[in-house]
N, C-alpha and C. Protein backbone atom coordinates (compact mmCIF):
# COMPACT_ATOMS: atom_id res chain seq x y z
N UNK A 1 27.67 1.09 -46.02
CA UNK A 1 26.40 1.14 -46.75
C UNK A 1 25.37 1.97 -45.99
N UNK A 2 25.86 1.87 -44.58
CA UNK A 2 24.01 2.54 -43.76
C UNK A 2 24.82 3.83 -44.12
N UNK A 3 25.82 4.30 -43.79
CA UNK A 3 26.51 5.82 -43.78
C UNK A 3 26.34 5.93 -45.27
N UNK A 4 26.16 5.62 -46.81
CA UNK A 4 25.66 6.12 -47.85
C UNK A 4 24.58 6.51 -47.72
N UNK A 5 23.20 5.57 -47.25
CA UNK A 5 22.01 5.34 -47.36
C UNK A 5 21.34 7.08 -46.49
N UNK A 6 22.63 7.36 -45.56
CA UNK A 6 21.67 8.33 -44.81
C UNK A 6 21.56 9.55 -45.01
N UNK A 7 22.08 10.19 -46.22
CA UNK A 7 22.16 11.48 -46.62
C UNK A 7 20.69 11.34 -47.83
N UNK A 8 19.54 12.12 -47.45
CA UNK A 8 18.54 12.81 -48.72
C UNK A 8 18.84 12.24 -50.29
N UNK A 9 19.64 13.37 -50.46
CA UNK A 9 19.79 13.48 -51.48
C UNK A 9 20.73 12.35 -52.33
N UNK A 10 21.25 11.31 -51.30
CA UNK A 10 21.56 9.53 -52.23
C UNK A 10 20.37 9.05 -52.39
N UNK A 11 19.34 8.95 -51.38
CA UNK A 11 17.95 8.57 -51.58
C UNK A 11 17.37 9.11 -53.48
N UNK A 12 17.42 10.10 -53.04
CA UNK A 12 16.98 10.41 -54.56
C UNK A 12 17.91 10.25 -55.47
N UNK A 13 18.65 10.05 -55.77
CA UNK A 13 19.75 9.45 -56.74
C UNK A 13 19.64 8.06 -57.22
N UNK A 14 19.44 6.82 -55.86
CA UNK A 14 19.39 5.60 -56.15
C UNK A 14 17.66 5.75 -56.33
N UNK A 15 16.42 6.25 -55.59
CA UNK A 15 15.46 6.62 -56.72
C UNK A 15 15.46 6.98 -58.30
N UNK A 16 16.69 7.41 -58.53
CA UNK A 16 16.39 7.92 -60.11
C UNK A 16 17.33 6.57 -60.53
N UNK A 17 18.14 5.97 -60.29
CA UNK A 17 18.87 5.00 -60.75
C UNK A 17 18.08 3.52 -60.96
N UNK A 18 17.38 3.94 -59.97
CA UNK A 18 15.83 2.51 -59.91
C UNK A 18 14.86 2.60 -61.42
N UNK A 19 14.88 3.76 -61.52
CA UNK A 19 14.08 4.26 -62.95
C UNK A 19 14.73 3.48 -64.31
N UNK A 20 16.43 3.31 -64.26
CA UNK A 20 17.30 3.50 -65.45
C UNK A 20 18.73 3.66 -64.84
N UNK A 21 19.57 3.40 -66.13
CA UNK A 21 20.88 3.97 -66.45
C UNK A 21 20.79 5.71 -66.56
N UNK A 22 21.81 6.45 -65.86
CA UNK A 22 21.80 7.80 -66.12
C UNK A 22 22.98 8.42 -65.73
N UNK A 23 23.68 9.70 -66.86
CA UNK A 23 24.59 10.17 -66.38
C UNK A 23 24.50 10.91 -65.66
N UNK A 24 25.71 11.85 -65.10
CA UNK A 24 25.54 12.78 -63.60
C UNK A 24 24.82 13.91 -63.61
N UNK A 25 25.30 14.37 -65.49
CA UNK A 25 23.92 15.43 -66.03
C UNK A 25 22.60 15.10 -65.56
N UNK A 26 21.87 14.12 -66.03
CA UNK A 26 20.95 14.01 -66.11
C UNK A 26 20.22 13.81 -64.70
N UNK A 27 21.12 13.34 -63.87
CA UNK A 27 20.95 13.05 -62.50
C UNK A 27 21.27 14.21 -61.22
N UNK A 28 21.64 15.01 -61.83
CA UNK A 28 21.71 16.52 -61.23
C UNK A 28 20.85 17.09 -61.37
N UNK A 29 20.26 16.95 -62.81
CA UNK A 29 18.75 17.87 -63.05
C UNK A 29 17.62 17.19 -62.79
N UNK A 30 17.48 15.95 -62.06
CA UNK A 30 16.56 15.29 -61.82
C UNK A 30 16.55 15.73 -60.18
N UNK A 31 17.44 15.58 -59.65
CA UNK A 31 17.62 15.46 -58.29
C UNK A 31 17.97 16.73 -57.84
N UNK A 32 18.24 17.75 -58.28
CA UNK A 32 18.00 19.35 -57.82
C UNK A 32 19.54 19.54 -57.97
N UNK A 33 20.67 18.76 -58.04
CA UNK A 33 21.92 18.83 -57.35
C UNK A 33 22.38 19.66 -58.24
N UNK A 34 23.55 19.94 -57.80
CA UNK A 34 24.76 20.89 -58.72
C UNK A 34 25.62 19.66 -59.30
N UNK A 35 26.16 19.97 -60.20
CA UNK A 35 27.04 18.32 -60.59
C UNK A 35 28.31 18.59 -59.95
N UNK A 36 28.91 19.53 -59.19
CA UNK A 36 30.03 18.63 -58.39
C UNK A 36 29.08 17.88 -57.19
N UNK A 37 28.40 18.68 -56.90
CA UNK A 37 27.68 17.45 -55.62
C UNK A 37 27.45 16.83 -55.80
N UNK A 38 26.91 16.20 -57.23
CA UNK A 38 26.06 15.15 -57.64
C UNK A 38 27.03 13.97 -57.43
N UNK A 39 28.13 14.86 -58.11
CA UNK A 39 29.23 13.73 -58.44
C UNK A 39 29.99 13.33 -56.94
N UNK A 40 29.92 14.14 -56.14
CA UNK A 40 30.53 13.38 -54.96
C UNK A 40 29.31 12.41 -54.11
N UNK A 41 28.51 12.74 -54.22
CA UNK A 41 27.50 11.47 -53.40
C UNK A 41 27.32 10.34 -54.69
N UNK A 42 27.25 10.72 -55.82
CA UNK A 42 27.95 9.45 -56.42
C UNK A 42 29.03 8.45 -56.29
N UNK A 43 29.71 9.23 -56.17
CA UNK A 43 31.60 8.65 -55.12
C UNK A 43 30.83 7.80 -54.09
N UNK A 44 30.40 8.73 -52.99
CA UNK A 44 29.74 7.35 -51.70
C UNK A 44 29.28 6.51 -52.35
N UNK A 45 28.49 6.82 -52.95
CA UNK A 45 27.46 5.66 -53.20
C UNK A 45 28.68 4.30 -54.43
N UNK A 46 29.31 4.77 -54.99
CA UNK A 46 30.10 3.39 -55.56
C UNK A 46 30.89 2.98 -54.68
N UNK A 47 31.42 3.86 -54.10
CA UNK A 47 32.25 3.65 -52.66
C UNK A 47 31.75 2.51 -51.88
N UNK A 48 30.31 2.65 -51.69
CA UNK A 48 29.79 1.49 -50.64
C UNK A 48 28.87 0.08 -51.75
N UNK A 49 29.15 0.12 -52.97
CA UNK A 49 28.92 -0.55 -53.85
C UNK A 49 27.35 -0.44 -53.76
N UNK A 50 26.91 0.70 -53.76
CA UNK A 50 25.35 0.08 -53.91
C UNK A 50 25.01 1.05 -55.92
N UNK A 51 25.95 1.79 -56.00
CA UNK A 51 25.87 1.76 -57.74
C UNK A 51 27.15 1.13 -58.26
N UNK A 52 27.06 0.96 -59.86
CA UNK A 52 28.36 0.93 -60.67
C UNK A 52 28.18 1.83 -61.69
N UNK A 53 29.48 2.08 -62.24
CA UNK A 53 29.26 2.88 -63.62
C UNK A 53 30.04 2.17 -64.75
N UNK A 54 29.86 2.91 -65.64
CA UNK A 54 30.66 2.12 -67.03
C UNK A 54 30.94 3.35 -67.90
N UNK A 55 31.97 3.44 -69.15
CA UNK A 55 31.76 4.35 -69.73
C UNK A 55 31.11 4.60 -71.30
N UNK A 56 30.58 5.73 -71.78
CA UNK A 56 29.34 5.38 -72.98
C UNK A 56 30.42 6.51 -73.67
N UNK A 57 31.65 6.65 -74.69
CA UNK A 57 32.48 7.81 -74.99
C UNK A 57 33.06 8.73 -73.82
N UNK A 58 32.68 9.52 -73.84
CA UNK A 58 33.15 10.53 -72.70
C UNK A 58 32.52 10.56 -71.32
N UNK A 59 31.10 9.77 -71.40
CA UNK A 59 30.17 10.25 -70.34
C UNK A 59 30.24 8.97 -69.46
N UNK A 60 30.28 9.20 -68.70
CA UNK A 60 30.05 7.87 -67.34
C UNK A 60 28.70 7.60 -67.07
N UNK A 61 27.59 6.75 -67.24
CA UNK A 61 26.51 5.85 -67.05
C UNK A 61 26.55 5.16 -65.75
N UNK A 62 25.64 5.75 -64.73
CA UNK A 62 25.48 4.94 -63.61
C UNK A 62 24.48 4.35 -63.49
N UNK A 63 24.47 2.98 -62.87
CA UNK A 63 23.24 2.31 -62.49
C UNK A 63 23.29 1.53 -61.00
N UNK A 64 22.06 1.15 -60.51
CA UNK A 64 22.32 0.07 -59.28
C UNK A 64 23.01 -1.04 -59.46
N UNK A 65 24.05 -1.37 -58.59
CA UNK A 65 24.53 -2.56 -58.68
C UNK A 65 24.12 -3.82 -58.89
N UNK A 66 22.56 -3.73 -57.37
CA UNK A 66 21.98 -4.94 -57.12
C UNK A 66 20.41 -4.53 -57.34
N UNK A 67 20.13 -5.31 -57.87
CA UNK A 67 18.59 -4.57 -57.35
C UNK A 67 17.89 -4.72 -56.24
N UNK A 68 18.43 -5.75 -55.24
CA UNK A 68 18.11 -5.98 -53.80
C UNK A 68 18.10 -4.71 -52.91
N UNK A 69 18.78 -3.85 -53.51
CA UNK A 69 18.95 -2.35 -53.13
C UNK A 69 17.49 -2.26 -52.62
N UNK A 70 16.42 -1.80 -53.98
CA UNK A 70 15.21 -1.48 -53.42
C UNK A 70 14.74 -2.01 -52.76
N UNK A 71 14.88 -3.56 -52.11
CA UNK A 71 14.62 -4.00 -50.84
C UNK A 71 14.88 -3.41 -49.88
N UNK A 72 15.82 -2.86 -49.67
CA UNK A 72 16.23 -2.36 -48.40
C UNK A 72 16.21 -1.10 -48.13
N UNK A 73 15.96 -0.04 -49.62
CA UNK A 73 14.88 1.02 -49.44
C UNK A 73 13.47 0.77 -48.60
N UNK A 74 12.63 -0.70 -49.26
CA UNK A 74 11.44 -0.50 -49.10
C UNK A 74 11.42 -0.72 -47.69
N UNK A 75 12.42 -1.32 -47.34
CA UNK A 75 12.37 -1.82 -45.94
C UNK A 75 12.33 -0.96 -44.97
N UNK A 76 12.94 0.36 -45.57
CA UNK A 76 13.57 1.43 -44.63
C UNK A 76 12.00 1.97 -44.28
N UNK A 77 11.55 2.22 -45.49
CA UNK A 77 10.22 2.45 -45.70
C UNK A 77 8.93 1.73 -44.62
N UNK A 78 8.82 1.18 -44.55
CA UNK A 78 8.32 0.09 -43.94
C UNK A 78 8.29 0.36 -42.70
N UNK A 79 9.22 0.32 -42.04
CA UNK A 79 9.96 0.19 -40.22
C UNK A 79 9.44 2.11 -40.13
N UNK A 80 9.96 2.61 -40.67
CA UNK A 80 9.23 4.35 -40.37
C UNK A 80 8.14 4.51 -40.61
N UNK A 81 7.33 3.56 -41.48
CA UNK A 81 5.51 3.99 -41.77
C UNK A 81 4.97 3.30 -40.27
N UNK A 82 5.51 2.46 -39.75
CA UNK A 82 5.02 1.86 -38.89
C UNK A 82 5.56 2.12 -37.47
N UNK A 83 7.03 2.89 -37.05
CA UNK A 83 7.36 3.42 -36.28
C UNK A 83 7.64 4.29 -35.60
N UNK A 84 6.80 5.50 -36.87
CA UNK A 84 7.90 6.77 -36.63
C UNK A 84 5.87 7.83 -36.70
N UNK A 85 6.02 8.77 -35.51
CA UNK A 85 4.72 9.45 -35.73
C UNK A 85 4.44 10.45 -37.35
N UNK A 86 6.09 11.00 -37.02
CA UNK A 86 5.96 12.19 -38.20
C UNK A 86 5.44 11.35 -39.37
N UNK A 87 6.17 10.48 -39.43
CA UNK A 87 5.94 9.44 -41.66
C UNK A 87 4.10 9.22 -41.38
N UNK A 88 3.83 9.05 -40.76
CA UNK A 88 2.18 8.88 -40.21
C UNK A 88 1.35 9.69 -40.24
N UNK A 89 1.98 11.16 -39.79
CA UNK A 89 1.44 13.14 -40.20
C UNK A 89 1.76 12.94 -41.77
N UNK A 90 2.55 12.54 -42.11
CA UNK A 90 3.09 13.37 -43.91
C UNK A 90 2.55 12.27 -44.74
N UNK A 91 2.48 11.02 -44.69
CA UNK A 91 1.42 10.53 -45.04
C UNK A 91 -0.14 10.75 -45.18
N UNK A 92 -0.86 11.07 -44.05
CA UNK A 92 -1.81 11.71 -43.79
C UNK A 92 -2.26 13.49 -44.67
N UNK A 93 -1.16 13.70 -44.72
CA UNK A 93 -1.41 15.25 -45.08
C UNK A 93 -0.90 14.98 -46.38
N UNK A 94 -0.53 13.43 -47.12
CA UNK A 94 -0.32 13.48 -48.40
C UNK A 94 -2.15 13.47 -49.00
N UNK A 95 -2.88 12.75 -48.07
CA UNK A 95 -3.98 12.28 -48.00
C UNK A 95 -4.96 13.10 -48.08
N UNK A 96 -4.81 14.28 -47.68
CA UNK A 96 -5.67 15.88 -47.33
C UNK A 96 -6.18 15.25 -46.17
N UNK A 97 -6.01 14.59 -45.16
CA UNK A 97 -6.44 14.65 -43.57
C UNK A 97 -6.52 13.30 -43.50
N UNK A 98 -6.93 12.48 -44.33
CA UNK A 98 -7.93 11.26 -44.41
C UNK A 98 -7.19 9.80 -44.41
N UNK A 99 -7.25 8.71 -44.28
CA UNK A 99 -6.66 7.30 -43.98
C UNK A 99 -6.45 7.28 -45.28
N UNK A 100 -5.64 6.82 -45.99
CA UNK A 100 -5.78 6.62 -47.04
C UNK A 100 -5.62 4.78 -47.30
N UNK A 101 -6.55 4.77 -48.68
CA UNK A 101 -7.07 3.13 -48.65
C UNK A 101 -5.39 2.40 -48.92
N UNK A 102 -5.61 0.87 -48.58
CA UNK A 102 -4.51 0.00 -49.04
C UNK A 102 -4.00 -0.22 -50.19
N UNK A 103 -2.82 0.18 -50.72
CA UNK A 103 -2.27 0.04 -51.44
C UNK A 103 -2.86 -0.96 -52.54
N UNK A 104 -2.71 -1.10 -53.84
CA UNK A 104 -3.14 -2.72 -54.85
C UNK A 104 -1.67 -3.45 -54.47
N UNK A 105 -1.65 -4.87 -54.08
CA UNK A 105 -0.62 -5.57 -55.05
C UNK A 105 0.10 -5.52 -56.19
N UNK A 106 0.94 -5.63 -56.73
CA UNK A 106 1.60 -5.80 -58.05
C UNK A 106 1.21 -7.13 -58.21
N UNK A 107 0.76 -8.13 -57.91
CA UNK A 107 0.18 -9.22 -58.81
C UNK A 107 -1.43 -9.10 -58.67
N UNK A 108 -2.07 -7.85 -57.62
CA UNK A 108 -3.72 -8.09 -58.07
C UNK A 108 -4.20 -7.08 -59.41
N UNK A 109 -2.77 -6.21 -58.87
CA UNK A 109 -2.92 -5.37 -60.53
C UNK A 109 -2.97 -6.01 -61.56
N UNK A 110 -1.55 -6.79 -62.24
CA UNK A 110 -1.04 -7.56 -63.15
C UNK A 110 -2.54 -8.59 -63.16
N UNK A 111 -3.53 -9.10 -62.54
CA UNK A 111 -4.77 -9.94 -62.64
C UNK A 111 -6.09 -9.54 -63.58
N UNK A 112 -5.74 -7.68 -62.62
CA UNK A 112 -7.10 -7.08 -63.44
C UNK A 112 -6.49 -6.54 -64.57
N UNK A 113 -5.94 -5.73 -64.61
CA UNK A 113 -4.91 -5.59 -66.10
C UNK A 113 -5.24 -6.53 -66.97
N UNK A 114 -4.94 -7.87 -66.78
CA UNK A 114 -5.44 -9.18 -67.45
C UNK A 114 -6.79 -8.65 -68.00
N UNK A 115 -7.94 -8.95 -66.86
CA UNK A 115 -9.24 -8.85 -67.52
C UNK A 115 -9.63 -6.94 -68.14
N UNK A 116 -8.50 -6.40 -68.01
CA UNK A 116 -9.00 -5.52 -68.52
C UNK A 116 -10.31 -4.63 -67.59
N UNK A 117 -10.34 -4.75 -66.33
CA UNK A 117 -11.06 -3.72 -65.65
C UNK A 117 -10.29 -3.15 -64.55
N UNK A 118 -9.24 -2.10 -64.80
CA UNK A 118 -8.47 -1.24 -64.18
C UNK A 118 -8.02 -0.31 -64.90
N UNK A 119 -7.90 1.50 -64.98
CA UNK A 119 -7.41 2.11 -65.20
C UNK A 119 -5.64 2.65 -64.36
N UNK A 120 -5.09 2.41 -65.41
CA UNK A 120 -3.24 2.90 -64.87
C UNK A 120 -2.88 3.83 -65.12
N UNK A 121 -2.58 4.85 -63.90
CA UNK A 121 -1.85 6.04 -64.47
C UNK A 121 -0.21 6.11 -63.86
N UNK A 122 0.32 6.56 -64.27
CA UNK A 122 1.88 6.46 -64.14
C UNK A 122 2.21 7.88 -64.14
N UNK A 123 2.19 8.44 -62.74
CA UNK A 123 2.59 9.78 -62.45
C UNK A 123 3.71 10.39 -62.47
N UNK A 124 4.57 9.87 -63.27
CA UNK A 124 5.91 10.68 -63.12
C UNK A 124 5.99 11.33 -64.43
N UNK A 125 7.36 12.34 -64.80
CA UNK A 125 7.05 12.56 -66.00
C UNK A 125 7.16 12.03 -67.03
N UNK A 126 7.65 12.56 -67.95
CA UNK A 126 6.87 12.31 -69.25
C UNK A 126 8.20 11.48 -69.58
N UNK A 127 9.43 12.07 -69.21
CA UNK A 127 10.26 11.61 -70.03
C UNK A 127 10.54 9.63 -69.01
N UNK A 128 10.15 9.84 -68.08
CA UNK A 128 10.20 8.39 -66.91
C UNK A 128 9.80 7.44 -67.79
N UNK A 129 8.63 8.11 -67.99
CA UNK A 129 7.33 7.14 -68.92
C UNK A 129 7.84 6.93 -69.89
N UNK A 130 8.33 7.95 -70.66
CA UNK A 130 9.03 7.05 -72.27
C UNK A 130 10.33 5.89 -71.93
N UNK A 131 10.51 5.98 -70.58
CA UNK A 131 11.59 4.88 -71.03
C UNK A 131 11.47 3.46 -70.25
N UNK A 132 10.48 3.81 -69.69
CA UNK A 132 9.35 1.97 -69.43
C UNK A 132 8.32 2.55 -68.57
N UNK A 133 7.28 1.71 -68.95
CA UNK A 133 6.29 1.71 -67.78
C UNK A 133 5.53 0.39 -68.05
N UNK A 134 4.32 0.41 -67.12
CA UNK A 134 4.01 -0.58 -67.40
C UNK A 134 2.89 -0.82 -68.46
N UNK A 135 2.18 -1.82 -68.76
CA UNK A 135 1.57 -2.17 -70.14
C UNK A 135 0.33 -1.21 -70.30
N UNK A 136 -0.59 -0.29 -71.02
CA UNK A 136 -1.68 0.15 -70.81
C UNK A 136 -1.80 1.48 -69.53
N UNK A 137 -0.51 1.56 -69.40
CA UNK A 137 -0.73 2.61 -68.57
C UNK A 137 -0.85 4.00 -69.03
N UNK A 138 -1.53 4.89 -68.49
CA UNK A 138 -1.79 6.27 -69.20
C UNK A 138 -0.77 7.50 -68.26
N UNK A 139 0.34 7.80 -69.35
CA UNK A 139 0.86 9.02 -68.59
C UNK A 139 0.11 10.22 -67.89
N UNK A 140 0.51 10.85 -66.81
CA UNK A 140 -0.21 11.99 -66.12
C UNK A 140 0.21 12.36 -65.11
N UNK A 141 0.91 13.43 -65.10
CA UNK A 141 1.64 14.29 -64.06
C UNK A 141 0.61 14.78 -63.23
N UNK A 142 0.81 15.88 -61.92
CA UNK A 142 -0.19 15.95 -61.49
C UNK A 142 -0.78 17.04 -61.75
N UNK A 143 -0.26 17.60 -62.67
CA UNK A 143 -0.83 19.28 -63.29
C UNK A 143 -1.86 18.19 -64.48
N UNK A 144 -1.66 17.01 -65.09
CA UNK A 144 -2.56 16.90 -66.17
C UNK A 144 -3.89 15.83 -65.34
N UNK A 145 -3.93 16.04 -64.69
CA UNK A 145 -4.99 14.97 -63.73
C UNK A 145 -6.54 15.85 -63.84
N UNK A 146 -6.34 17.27 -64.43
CA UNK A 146 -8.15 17.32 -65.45
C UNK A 146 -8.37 16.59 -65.84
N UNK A 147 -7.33 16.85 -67.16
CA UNK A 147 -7.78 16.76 -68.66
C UNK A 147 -7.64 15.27 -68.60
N UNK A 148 -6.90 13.89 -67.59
CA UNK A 148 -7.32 12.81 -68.00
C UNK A 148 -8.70 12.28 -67.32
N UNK A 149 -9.04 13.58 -66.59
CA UNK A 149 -10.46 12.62 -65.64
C UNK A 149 -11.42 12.79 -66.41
N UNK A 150 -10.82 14.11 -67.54
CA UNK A 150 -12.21 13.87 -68.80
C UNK A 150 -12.83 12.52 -69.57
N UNK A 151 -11.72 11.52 -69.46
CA UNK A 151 -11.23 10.86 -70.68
C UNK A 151 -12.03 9.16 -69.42
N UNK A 152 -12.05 9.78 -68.47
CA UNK A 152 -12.47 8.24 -67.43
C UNK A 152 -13.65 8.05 -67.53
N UNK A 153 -14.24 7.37 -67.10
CA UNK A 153 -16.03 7.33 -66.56
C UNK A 153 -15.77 7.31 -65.26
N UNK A 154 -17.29 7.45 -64.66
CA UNK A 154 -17.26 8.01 -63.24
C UNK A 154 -17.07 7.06 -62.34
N UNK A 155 -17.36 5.47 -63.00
CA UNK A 155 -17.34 4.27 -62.07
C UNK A 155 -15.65 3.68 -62.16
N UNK A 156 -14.85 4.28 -62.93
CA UNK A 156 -13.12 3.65 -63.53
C UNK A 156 -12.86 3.13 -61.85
N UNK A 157 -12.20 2.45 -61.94
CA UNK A 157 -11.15 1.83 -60.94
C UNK A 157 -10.00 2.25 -61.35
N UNK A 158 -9.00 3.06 -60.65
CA UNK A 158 -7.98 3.45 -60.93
C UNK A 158 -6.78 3.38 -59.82
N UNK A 159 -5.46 2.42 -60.47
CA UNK A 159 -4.66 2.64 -59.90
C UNK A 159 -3.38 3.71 -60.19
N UNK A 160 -2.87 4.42 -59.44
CA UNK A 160 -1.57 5.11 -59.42
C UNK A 160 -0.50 4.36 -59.28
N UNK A 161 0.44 4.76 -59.74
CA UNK A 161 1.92 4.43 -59.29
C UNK A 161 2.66 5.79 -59.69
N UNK A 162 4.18 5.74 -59.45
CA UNK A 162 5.13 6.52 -59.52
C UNK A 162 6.73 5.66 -59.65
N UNK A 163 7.48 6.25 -58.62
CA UNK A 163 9.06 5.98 -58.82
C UNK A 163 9.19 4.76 -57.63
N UNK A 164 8.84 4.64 -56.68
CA UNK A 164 8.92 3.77 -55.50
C UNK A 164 8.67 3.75 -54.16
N UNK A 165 9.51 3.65 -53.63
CA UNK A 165 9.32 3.77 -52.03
C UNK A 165 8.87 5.14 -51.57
N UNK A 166 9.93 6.46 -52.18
CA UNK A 166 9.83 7.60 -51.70
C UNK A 166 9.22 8.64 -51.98
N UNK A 167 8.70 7.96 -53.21
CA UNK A 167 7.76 9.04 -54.56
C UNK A 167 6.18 9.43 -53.74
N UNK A 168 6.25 10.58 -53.81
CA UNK A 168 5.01 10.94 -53.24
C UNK A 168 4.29 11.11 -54.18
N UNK A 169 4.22 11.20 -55.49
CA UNK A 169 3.18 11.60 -56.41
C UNK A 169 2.04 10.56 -56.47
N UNK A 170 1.95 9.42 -56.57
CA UNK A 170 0.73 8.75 -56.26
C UNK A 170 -0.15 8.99 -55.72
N UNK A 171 0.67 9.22 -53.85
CA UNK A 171 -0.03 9.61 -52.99
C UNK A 171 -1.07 10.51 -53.51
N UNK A 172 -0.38 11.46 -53.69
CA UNK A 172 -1.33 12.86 -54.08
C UNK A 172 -2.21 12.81 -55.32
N UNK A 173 -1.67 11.65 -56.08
CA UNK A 173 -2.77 11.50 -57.11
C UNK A 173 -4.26 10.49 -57.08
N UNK A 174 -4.11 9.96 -55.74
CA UNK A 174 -4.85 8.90 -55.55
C UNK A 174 -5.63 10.13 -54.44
N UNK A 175 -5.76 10.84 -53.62
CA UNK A 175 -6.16 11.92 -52.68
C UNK A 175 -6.60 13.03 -53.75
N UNK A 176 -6.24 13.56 -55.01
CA UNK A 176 -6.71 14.33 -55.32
C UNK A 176 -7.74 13.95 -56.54
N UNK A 177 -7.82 12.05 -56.74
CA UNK A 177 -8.93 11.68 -57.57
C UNK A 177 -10.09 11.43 -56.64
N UNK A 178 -9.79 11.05 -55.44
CA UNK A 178 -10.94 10.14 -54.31
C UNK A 178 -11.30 11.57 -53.89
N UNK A 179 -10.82 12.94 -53.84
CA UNK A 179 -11.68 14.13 -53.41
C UNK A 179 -12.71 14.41 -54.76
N UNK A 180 -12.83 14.07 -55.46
CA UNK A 180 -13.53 13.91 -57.05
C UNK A 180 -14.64 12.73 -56.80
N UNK A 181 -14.47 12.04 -55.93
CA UNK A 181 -15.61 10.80 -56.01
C UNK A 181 -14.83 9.72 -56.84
N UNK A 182 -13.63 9.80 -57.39
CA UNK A 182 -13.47 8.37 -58.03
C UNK A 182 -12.59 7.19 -57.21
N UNK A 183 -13.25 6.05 -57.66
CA UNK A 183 -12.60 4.87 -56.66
C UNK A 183 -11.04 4.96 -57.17
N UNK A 184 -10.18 5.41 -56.15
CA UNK A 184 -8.90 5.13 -56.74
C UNK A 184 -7.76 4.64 -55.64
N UNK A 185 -6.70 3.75 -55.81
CA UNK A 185 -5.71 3.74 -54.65
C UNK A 185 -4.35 3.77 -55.55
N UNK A 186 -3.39 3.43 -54.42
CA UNK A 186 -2.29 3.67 -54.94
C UNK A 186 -1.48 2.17 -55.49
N UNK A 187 -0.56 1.80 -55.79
CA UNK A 187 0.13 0.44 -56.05
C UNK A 187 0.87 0.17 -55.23
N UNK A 188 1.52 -0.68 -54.54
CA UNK A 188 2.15 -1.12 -53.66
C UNK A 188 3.39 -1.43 -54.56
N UNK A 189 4.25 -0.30 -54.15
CA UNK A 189 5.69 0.17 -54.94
C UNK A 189 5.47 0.89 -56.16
N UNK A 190 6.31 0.78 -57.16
CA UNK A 190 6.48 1.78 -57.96
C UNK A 190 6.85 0.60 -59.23
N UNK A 191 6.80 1.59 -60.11
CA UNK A 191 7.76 0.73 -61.64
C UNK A 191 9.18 0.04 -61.60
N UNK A 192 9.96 0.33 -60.58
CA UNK A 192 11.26 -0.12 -60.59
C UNK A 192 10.96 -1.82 -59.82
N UNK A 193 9.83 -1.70 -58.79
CA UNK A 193 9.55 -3.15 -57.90
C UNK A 193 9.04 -3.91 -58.78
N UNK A 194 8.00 -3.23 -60.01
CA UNK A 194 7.11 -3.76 -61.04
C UNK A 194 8.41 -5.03 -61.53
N UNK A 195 8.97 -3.52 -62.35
CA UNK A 195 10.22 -4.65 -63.36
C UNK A 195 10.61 -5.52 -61.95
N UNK A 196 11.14 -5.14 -61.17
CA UNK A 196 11.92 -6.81 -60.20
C UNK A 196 11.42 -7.92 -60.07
N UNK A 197 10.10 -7.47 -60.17
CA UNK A 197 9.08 -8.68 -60.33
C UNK A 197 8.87 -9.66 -61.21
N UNK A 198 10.26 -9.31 -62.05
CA UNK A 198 10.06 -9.50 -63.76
C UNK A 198 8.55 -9.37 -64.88
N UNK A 199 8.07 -8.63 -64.26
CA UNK A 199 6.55 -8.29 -65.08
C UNK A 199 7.15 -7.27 -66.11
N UNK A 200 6.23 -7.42 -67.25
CA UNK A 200 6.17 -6.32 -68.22
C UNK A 200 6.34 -4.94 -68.33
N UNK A 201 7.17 -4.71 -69.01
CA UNK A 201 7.76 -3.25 -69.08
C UNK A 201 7.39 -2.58 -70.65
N UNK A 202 6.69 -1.35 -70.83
CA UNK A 202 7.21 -0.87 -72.06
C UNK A 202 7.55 0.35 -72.81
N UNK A 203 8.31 0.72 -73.42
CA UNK A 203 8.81 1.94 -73.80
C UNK A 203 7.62 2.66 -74.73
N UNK A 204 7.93 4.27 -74.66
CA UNK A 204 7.35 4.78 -75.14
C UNK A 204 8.06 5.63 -76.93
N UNK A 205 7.42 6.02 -77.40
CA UNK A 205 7.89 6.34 -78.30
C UNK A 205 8.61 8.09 -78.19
């Protein structure tokens, strides 16, 4: 399992598998790969049981086995934000120089969500978003982060999210709203920790 876990490009694979079910197509063009490569770090990775597949007609459907998986992503995560100098520079320079604020909870979100004083944006693309996110959240990549700051007021509370542990787009979307003056941070994990949480998920049309 650690000898799957340590090649890049499984990282982003069991990232896109955290999202959903997906075939090797779809997971080649997500993840930059060529599909014989795709398909052999797929091999490791069932190899060390951290995916399974099934078949849908002709096409093979992979998903995570366990979802304890992203535990031990986040974990990985975790032990290098706190041990390692470089994750501390690339963090920082996700930041444009600056500390960046503490993460929200997934249950202080899920609170204000409740009362209805938090704006959600869900930075991945478009097609992520149509196939769950969470309740009230507003799609926005980081090319459309104008045209939705038209749509905010200047006092919004806004949280980001993305894919999980490794997804940098938050980052950069929470650094390129707070250089704007708006109060914004990031979520503590992504949509895939959301759902583990068993909280609300919903599709888009």
């Amino acid at each position: 399992m650690a000898r799957a876990l340590s090649a890049p490009a499984r990282l982003s694979i069991l990232e896109q598998l955290a999202q959903g079910e997906r075939g090797v197509e779809a997971l080649a063009d997500k993840t930059g790969l060529t599909l014989a490569n795709c398909s052999q770090h797929l091999q490791q990775l069932r190899r060390a049981a951290l995916v399974t597949s099934r078949r849908e007609g002709k096409a093979v459907i992979y998903r995570l086995t366990d979802a304890k998986t992203l535990d031990l992503m986040d974990l990985l995560r975790i032990v290098a934000e706190r041990n390692l100098a470089q994750v501390e520079r690339i963090l920082r320079g996700l930041s444009g120089g600056e500390e960046a604020p503490d993460p929200v909870s997934r249950a202080d979100l899920a609170a204000r969500l409740a009362e209805g004083s938090v704006t959600v944006l869900d930075i991945r693309p478009a097609d992520e978003f149509a196939a769950g996110h969470i309740p009230g959240a507003l799609n926005a990549t980081l090319a459309d982060l104008e045209q939705v700051l038209i749509m905010l007021p200047n006092d919004a509370e806004i949280v980001a999210y993305c894919r999980g542990p490794y997804c940098v787009y938050a980052h950069q979307a929470v650094a390129a709203l707070r250089k704007r003056g708006l109060n914004a941070r990031r979520l503590d994990g992504g949509l895939p920790e959301w759902r583990k949480d068993g909280r609300p998920v919903v599709t888009a049309p």
